[in-house]
Protein backbone atom coordinates (compact mmCIF):
# COMPACT_ATOMS: atom_id res chain seq x y z
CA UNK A 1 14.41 -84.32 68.26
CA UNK A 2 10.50 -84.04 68.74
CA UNK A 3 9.25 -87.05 67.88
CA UNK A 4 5.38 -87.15 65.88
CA UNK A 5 4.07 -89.75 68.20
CA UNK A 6 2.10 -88.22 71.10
CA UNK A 7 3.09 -88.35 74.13
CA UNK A 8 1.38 -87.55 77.87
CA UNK A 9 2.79 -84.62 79.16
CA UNK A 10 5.30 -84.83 81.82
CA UNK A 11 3.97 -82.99 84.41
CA UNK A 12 1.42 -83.73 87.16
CA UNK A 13 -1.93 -84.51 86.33
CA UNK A 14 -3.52 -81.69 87.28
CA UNK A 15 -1.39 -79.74 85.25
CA UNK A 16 -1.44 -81.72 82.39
CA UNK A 17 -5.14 -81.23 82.16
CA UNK A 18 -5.07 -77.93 82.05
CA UNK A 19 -2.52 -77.44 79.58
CA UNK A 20 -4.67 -80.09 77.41
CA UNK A 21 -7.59 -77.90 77.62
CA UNK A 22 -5.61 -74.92 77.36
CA UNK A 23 -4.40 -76.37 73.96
CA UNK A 24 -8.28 -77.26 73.07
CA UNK A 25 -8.82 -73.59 73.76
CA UNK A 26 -6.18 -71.91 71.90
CA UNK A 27 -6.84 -73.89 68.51
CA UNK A 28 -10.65 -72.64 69.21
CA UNK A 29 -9.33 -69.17 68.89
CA UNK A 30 -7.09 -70.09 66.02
CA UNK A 31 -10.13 -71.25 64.17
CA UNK A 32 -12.37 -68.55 64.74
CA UNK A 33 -9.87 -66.14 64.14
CA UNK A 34 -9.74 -67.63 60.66
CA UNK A 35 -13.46 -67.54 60.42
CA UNK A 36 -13.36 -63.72 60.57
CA UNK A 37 -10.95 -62.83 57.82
CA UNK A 38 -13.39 -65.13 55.35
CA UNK A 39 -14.90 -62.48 53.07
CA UNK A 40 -18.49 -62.22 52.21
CA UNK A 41 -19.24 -63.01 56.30
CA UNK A 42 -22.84 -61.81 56.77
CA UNK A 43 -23.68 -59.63 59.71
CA UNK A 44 -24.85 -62.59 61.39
CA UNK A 45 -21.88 -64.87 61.14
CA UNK A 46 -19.81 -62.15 62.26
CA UNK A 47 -21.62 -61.62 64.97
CA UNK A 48 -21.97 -65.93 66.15
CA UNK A 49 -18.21 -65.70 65.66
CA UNK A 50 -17.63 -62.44 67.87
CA UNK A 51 -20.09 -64.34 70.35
CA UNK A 52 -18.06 -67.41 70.42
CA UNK A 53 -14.42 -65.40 70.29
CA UNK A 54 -15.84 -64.10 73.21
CA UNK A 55 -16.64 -66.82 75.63
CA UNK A 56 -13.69 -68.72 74.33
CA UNK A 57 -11.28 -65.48 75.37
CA UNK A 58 -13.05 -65.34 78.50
CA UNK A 59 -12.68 -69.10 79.34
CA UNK A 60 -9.08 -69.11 78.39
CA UNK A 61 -9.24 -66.32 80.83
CA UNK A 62 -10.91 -68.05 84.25
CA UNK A 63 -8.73 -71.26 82.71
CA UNK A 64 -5.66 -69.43 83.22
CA UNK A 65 -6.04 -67.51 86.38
CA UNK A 66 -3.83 -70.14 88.47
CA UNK A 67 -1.74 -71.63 85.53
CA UNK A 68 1.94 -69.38 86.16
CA UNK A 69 1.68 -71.16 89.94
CA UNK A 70 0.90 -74.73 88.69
CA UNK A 71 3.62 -73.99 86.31
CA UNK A 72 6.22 -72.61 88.34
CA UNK A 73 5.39 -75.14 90.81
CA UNK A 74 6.27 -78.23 87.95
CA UNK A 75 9.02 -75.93 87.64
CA UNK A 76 10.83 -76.36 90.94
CA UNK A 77 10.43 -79.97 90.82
CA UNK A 78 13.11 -80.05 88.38
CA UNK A 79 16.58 -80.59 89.04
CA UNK A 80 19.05 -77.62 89.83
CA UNK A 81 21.69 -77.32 86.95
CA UNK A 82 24.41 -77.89 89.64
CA UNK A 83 22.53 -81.10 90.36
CA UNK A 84 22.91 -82.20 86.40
CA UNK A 85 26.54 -82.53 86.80
């Protein structure tokens, strides 16, 4: 069961800063994803939110670049299955 109290990660630090900001990143997105499907957007606010949609895609993308090594790296400091036994 997930419990609703927040927890630090359980990974190494480095990695659980990234995912952190990662998560900061990805409900930026989410938001301003949401701000484009509001109706009546003036040119203007369409355009701040494409501008911002844009440097947040672009972080998440530098962000990212080394994430699937940190990750796979967290993941072979877990236990084999055999080991579990």
């Amino acid at each position: 069961m997930i419990s609703s109290i927040q927890q630090p990660l359980q990974v190494n630090s480095t990695l659980s800063t990234l995912l952190a900001e990662l998560g900061e990143e990805c409900e930026k997105v989410v938001f301003l994803l949401s701000q484009l499907k509001l109706a009546n957007l003036t040119d203007d606010q369409k355009g701040d939110i494409l501008a911002e949609l844009t440097g947040s895609i672009c972080h998440l993308h530098v962000h990212t670049e080394y994430l699937p090594e940190l990750l796979e790296d967290e993941m072979l400091t877990l236990p084999d299955d055999a080991d579990s036994d």
